[in-house]
ModelCIF file with pLDDT and N, C-alpha, C, O atoms, coordinates in Angstrom:
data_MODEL
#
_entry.id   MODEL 
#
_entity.id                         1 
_entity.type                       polymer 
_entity.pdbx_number_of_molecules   1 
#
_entity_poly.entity_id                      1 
_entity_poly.type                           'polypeptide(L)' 
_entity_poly.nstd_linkage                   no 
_entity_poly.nstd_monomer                   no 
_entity_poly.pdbx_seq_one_letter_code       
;(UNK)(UNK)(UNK)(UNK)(UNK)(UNK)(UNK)(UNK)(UNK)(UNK)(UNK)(UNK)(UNK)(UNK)(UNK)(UNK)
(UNK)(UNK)(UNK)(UNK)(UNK)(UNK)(UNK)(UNK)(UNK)(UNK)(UNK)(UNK)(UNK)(UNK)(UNK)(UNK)
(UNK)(UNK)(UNK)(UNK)(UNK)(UNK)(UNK)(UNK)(UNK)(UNK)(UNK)(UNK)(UNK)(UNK)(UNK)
;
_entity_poly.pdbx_seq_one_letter_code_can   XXXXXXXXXXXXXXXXXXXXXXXXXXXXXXXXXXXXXXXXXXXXXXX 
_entity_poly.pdbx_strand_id                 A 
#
loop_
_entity_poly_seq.entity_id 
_entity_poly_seq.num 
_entity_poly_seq.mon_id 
_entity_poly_seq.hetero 
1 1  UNK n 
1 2  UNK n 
1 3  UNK n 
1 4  UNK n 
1 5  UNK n 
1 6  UNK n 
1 7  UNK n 
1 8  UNK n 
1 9  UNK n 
1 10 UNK n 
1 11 UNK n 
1 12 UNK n 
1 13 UNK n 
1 14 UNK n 
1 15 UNK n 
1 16 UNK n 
1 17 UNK n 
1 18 UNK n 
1 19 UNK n 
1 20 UNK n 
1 21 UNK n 
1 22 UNK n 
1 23 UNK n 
1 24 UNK n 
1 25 UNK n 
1 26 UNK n 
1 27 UNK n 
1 28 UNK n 
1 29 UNK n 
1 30 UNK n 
1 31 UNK n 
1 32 UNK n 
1 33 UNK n 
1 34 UNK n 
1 35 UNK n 
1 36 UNK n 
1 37 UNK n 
1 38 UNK n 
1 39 UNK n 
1 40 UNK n 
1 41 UNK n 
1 42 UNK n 
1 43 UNK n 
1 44 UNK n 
1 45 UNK n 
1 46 UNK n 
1 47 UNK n 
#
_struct_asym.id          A 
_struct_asym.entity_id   1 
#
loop_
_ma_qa_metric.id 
_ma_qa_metric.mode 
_ma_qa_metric.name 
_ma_qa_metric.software_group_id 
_ma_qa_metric.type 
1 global pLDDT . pLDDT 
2 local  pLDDT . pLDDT 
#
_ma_qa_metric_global.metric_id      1 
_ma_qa_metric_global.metric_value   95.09 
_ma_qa_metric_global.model_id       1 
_ma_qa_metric_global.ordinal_id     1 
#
loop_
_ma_qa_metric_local.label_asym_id 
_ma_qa_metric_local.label_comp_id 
_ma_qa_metric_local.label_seq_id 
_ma_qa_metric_local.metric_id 
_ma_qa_metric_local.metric_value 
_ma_qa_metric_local.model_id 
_ma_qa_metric_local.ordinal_id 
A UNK 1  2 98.00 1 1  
A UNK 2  2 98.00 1 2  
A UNK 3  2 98.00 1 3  
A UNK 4  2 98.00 1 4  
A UNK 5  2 98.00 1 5  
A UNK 6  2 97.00 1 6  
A UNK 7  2 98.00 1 7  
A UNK 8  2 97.00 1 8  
A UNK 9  2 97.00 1 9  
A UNK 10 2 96.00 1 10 
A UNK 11 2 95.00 1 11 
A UNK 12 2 95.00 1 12 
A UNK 13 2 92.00 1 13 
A UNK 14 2 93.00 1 14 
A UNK 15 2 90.00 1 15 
A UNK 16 2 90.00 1 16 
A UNK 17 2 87.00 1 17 
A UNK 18 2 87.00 1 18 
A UNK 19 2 88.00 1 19 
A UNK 20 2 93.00 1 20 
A UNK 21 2 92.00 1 21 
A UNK 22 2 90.00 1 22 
A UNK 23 2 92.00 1 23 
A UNK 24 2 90.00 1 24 
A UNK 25 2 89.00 1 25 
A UNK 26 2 93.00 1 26 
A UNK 27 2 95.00 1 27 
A UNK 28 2 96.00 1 28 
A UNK 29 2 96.00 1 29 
A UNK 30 2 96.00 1 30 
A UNK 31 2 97.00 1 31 
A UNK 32 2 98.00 1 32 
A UNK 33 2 97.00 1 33 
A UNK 34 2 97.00 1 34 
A UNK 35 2 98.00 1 35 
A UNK 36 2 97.00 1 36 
A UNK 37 2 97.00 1 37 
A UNK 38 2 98.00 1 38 
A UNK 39 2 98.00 1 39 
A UNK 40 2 97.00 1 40 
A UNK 41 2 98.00 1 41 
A UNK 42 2 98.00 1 42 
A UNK 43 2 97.00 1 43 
A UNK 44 2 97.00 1 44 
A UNK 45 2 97.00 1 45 
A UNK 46 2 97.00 1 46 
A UNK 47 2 97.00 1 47 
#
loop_
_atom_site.group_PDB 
_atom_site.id 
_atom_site.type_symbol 
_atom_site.label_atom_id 
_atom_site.label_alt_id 
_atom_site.label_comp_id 
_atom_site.label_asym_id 
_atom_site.label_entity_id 
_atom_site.label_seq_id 
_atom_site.pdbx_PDB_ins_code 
_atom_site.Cartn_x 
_atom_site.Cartn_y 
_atom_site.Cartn_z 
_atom_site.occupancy 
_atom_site.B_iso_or_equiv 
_atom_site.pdbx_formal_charge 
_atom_site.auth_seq_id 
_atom_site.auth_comp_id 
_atom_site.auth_asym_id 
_atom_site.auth_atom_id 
_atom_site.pdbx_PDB_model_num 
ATOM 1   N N  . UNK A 1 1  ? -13.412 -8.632  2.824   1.00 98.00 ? 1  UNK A N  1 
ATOM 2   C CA . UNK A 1 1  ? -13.655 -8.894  1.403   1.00 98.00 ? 1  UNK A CA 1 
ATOM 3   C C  . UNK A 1 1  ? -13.729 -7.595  0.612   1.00 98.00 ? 1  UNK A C  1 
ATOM 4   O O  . UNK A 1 1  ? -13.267 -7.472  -0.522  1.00 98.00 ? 1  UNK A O  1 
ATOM 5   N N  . UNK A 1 2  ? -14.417 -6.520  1.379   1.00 98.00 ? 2  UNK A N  1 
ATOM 6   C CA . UNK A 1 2  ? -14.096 -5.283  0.198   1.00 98.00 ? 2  UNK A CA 1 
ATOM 7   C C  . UNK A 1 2  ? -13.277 -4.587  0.030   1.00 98.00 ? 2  UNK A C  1 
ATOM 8   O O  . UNK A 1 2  ? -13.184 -3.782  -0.896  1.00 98.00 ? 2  UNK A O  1 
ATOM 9   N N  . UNK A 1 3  ? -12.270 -4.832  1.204   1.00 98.00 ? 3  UNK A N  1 
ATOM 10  C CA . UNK A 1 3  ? -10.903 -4.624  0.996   1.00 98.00 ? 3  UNK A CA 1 
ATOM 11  C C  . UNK A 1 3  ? -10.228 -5.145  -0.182  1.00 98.00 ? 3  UNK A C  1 
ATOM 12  O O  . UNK A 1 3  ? -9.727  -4.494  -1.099  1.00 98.00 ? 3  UNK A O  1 
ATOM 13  N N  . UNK A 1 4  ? -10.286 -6.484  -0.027  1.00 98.00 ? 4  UNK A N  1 
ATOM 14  C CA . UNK A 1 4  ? -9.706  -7.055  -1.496  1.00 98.00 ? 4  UNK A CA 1 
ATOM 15  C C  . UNK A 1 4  ? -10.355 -6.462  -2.576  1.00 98.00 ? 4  UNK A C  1 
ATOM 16  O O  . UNK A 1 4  ? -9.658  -5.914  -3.430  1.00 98.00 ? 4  UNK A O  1 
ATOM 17  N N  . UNK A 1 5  ? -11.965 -6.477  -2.727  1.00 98.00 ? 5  UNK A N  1 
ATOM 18  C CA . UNK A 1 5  ? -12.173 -5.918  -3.965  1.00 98.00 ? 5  UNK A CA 1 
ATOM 19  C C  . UNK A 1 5  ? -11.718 -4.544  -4.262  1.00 98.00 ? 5  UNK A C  1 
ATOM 20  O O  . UNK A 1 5  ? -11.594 -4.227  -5.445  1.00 98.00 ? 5  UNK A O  1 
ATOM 21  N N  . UNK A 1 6  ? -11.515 -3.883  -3.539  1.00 97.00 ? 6  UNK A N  1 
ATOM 22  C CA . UNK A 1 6  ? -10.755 -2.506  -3.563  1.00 97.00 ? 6  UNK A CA 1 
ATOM 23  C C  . UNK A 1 6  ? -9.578  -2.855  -4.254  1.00 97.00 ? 6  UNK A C  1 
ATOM 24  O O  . UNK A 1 6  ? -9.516  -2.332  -5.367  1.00 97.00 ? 6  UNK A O  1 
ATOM 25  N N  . UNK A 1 7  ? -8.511  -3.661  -3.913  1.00 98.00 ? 7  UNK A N  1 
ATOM 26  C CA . UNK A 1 7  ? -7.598  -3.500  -3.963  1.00 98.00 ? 7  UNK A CA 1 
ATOM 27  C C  . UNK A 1 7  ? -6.938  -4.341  -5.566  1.00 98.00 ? 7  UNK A C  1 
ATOM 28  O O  . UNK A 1 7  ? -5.857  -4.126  -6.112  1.00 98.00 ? 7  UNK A O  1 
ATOM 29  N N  . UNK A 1 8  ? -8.010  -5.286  -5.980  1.00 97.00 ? 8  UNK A N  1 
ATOM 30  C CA . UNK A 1 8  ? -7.903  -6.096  -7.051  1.00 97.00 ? 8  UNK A CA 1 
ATOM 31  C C  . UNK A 1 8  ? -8.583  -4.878  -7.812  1.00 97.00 ? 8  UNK A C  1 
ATOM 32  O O  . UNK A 1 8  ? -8.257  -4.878  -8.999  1.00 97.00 ? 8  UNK A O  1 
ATOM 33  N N  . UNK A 1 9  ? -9.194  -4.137  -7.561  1.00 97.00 ? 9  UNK A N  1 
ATOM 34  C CA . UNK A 1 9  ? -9.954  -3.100  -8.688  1.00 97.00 ? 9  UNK A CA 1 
ATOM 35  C C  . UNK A 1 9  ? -8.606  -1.518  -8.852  1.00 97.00 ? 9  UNK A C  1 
ATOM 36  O O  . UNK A 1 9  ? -8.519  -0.754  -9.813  1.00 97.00 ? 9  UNK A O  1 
ATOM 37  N N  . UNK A 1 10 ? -8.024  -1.504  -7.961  1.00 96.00 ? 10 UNK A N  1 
ATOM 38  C CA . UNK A 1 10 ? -6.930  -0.642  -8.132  1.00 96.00 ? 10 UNK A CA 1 
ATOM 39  C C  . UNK A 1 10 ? -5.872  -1.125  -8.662  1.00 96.00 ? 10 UNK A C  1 
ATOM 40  O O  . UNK A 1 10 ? -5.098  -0.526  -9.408  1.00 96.00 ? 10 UNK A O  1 
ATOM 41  N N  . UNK A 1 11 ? -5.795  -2.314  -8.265  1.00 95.00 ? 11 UNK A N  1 
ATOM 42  C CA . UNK A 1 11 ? -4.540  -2.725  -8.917  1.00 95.00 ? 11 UNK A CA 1 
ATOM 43  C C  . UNK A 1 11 ? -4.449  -3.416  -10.626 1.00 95.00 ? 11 UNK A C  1 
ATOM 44  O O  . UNK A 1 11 ? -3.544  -3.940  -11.277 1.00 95.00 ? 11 UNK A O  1 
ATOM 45  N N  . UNK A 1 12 ? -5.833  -3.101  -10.882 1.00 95.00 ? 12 UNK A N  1 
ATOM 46  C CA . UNK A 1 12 ? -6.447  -4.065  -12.408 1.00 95.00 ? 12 UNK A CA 1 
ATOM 47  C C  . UNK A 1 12 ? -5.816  -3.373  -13.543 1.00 95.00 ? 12 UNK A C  1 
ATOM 48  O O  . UNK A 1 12 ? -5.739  -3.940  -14.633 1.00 95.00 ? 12 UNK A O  1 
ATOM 49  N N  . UNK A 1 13 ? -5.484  -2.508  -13.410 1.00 92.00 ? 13 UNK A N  1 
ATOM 50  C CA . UNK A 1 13 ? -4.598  -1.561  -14.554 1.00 92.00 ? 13 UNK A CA 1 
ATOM 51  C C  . UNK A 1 13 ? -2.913  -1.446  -14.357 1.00 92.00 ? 13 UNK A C  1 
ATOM 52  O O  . UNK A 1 13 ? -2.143  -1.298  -15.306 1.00 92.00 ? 13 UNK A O  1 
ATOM 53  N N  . UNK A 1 14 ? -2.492  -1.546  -12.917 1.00 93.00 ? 14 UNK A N  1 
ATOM 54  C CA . UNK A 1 14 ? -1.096  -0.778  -12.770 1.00 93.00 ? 14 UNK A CA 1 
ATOM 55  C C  . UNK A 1 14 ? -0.335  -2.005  -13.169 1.00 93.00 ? 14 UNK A C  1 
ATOM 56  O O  . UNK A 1 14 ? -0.682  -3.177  -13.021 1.00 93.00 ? 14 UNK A O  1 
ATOM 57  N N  . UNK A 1 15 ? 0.856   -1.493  -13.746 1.00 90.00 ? 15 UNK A N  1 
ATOM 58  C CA . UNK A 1 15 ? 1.689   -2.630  -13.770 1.00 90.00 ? 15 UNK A CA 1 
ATOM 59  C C  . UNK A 1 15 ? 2.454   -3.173  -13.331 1.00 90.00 ? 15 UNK A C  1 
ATOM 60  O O  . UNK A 1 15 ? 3.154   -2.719  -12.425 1.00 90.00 ? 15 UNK A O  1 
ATOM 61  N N  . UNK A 1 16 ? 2.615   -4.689  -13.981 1.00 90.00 ? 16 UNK A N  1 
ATOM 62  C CA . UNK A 1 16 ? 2.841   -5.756  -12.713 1.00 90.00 ? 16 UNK A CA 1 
ATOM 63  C C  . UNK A 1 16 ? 4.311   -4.612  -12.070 1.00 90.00 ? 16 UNK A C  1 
ATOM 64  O O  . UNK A 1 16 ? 4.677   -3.582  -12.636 1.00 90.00 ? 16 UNK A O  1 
ATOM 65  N N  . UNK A 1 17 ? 5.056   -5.336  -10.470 1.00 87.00 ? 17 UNK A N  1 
ATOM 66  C CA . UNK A 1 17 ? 6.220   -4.613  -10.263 1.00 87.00 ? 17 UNK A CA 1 
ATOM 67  C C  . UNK A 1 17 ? 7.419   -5.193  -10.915 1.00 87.00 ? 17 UNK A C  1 
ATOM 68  O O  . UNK A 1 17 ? 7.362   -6.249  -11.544 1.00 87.00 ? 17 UNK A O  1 
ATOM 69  N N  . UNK A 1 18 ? 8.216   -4.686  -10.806 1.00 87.00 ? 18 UNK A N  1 
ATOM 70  C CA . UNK A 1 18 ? 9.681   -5.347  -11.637 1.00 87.00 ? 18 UNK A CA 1 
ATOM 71  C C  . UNK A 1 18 ? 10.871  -4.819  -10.664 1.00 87.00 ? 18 UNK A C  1 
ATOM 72  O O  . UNK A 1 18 ? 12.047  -5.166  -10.773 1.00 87.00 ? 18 UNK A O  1 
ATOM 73  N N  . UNK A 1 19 ? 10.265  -3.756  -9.519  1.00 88.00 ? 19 UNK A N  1 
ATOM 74  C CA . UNK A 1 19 ? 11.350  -3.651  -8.547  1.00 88.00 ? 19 UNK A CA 1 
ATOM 75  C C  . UNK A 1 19 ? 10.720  -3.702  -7.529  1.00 88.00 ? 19 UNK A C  1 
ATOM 76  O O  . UNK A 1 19 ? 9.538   -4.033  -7.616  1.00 88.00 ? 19 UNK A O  1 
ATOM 77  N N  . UNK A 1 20 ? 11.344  -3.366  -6.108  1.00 93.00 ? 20 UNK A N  1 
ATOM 78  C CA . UNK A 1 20 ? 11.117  -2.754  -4.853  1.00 93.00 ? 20 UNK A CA 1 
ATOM 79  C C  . UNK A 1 20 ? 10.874  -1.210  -4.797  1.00 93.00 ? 20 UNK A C  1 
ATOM 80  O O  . UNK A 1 20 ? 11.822  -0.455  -5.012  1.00 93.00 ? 20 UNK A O  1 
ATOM 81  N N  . UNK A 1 21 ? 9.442   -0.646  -4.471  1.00 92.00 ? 21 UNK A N  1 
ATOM 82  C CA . UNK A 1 21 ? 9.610   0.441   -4.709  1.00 92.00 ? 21 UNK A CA 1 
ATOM 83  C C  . UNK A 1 21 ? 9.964   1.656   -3.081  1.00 92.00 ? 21 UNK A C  1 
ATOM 84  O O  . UNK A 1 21 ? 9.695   1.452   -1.897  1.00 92.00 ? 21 UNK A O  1 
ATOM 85  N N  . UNK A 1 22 ? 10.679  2.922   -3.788  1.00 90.00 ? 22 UNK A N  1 
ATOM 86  C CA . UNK A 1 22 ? 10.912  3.399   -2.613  1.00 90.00 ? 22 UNK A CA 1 
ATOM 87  C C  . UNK A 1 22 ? 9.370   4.149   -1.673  1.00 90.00 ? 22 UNK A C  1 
ATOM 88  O O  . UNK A 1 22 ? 8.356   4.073   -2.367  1.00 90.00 ? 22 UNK A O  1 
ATOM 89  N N  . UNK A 1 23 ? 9.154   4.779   -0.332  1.00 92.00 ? 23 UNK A N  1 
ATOM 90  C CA . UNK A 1 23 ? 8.109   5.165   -0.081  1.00 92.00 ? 23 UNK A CA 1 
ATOM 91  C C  . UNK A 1 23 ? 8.357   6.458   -0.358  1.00 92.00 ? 23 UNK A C  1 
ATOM 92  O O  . UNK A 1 23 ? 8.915   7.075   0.549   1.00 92.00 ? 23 UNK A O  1 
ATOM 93  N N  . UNK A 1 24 ? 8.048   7.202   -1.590  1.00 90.00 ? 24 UNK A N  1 
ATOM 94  C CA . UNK A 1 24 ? 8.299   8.895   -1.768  1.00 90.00 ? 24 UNK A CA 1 
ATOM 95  C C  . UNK A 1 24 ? 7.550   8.933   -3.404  1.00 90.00 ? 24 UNK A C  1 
ATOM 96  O O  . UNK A 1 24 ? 7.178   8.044   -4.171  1.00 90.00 ? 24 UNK A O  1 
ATOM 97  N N  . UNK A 1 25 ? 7.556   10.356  -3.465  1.00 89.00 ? 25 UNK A N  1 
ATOM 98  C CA . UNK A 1 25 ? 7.003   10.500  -4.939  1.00 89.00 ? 25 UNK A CA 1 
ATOM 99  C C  . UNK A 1 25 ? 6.122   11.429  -4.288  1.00 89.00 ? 25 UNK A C  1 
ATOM 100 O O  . UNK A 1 25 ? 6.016   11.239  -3.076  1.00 89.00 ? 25 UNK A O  1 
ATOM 101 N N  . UNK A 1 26 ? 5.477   12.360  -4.758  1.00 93.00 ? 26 UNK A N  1 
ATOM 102 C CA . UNK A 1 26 ? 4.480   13.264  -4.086  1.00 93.00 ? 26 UNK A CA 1 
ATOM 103 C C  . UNK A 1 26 ? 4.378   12.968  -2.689  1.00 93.00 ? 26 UNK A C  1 
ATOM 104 O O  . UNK A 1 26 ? 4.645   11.915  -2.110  1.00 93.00 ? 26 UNK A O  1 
ATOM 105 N N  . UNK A 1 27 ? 3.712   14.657  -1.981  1.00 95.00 ? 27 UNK A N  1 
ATOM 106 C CA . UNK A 1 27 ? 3.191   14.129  -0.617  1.00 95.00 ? 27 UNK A CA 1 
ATOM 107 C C  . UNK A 1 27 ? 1.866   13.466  0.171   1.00 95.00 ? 27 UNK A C  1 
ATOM 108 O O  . UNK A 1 27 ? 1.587   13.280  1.356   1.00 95.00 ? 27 UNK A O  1 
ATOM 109 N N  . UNK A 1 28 ? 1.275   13.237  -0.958  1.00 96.00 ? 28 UNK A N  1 
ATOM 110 C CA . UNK A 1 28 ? -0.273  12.507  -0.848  1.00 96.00 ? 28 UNK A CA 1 
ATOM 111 C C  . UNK A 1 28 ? -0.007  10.900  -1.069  1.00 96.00 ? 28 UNK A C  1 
ATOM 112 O O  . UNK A 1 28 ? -0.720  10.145  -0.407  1.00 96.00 ? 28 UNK A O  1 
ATOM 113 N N  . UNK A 1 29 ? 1.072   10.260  -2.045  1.00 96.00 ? 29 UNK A N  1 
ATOM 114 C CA . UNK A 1 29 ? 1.779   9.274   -2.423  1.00 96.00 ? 29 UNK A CA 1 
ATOM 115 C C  . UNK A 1 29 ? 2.815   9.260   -1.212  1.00 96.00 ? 29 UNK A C  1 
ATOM 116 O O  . UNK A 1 29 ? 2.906   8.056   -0.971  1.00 96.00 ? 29 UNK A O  1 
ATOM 117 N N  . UNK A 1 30 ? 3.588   9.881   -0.382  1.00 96.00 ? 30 UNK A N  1 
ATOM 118 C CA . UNK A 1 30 ? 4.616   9.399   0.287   1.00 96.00 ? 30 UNK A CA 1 
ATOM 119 C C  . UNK A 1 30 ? 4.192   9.023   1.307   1.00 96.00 ? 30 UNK A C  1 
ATOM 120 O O  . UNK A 1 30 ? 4.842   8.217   1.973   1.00 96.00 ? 30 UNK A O  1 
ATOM 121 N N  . UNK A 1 31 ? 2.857   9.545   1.770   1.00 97.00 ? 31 UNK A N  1 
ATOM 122 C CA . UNK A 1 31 ? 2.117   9.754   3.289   1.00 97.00 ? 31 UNK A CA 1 
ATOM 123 C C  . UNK A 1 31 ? 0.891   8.586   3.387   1.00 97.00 ? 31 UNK A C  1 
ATOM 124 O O  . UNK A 1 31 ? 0.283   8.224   4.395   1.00 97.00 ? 31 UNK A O  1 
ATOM 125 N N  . UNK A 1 32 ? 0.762   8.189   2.190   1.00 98.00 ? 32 UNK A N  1 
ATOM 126 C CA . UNK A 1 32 ? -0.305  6.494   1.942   1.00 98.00 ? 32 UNK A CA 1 
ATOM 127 C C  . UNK A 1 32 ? 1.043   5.378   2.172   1.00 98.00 ? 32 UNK A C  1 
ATOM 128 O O  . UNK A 1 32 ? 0.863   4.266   2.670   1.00 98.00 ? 32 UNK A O  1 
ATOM 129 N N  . UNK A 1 33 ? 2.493   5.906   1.694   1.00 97.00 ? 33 UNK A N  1 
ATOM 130 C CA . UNK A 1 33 ? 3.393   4.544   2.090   1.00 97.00 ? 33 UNK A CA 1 
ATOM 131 C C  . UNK A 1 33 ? 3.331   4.980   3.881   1.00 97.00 ? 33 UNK A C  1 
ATOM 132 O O  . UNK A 1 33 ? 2.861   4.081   4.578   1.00 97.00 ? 33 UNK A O  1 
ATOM 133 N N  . UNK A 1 34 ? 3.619   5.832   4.375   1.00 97.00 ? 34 UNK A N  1 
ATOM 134 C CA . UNK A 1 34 ? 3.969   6.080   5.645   1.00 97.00 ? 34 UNK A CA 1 
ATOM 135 C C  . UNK A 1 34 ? 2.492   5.134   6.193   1.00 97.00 ? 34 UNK A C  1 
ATOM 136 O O  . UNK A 1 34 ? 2.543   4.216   7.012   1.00 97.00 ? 34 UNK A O  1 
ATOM 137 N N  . UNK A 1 35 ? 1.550   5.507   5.681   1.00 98.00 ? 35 UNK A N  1 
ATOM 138 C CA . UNK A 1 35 ? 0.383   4.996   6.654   1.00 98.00 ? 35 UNK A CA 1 
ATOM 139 C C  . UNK A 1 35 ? 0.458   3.218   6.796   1.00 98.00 ? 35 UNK A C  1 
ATOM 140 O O  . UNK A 1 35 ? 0.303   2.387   7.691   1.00 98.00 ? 35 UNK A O  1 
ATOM 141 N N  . UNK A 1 36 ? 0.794   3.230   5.321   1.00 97.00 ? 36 UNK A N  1 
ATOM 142 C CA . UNK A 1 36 ? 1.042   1.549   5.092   1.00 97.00 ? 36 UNK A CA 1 
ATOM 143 C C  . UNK A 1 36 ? 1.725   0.765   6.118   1.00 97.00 ? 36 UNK A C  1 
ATOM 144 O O  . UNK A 1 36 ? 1.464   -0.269  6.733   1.00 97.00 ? 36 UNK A O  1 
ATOM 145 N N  . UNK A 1 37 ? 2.779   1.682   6.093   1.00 97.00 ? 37 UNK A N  1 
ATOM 146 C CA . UNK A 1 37 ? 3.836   1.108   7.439   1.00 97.00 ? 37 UNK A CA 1 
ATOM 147 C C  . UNK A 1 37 ? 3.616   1.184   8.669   1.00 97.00 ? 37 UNK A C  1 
ATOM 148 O O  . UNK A 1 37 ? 4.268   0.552   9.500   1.00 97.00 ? 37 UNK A O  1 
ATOM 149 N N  . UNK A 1 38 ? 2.589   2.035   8.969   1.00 98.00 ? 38 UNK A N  1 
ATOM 150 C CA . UNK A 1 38 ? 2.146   2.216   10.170  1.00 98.00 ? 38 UNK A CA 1 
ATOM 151 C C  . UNK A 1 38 ? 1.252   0.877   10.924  1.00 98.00 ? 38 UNK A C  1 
ATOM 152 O O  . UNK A 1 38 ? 1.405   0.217   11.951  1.00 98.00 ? 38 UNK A O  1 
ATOM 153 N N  . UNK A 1 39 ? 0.050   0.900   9.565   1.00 98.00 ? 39 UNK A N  1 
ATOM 154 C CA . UNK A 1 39 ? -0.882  0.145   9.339   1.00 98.00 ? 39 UNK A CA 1 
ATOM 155 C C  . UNK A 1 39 ? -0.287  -1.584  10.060  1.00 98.00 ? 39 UNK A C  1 
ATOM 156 O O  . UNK A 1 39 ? -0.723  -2.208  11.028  1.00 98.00 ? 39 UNK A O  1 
ATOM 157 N N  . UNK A 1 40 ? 1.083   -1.984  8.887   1.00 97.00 ? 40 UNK A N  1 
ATOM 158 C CA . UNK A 1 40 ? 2.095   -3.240  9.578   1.00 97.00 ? 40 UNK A CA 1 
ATOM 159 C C  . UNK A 1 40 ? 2.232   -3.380  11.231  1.00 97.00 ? 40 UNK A C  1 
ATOM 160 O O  . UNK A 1 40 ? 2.009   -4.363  11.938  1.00 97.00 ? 40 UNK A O  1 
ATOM 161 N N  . UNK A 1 41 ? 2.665   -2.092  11.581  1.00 98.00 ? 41 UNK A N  1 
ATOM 162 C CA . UNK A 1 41 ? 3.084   -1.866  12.918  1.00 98.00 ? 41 UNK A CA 1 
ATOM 163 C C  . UNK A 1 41 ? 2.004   -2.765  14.142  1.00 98.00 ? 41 UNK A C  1 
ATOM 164 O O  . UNK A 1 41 ? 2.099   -3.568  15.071  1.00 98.00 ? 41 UNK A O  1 
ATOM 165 N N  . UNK A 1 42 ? 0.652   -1.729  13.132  1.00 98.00 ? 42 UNK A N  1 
ATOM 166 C CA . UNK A 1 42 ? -0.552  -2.019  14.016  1.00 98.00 ? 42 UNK A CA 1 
ATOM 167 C C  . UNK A 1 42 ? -0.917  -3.817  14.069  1.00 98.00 ? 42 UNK A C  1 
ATOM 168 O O  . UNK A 1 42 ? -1.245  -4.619  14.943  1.00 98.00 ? 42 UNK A O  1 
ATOM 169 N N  . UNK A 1 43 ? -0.694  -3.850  12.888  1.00 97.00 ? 43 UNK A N  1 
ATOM 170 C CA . UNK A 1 43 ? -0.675  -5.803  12.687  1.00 97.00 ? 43 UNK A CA 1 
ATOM 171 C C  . UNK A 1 43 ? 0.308   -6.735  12.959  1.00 97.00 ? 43 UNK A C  1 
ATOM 172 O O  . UNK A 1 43 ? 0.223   -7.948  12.770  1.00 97.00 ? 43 UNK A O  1 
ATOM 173 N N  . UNK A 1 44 ? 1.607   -5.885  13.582  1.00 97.00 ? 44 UNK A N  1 
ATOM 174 C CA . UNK A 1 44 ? 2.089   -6.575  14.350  1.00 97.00 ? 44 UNK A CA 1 
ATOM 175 C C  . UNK A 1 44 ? 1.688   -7.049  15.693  1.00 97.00 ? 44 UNK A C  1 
ATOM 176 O O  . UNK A 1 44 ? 1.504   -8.165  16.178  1.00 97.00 ? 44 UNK A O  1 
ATOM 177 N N  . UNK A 1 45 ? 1.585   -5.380  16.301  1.00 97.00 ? 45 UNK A N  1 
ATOM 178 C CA . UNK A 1 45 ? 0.842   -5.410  17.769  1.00 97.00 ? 45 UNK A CA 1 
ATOM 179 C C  . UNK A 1 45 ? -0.216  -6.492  17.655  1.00 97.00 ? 45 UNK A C  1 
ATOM 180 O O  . UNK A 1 45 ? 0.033   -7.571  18.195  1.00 97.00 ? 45 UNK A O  1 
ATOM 181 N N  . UNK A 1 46 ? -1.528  -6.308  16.927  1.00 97.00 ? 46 UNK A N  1 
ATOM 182 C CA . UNK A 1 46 ? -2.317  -7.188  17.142  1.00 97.00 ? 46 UNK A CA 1 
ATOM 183 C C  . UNK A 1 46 ? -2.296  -9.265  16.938  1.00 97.00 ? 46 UNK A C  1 
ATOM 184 O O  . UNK A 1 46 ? -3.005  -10.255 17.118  1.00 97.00 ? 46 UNK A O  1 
ATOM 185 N N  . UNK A 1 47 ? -1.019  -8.872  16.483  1.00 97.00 ? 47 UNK A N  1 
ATOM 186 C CA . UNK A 1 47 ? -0.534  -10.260 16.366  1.00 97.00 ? 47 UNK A CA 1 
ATOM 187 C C  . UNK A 1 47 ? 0.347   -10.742 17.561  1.00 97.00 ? 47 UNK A C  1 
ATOM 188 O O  . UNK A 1 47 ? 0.806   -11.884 17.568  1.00 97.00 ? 47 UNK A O  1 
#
């Protein structure tokens, strides 16, 4: 649950998407998509 609230409180400003975005843009921003994907990986395994 405070995951979600994290994530409904970050996302309460940005706007909605209108594309697919790529994982790059700074290296503090490219390396939170890398983890993201990692993160999947791990929730595959555990699935």
């Amino acid at each position: 649950t405070r995951l979600e609230e994290e994530i409904d409180a970050m996302n309460a400003d940005l706007s909605p998407l209108t594309s697919f975005i790529l994982p790059g843009g700074s290296m503090a921003v490219s390396l939170l998509h890398l983890a993201r994907g990692v993160a999947r990986r791990a929730e595959r395994a555990a699935v």
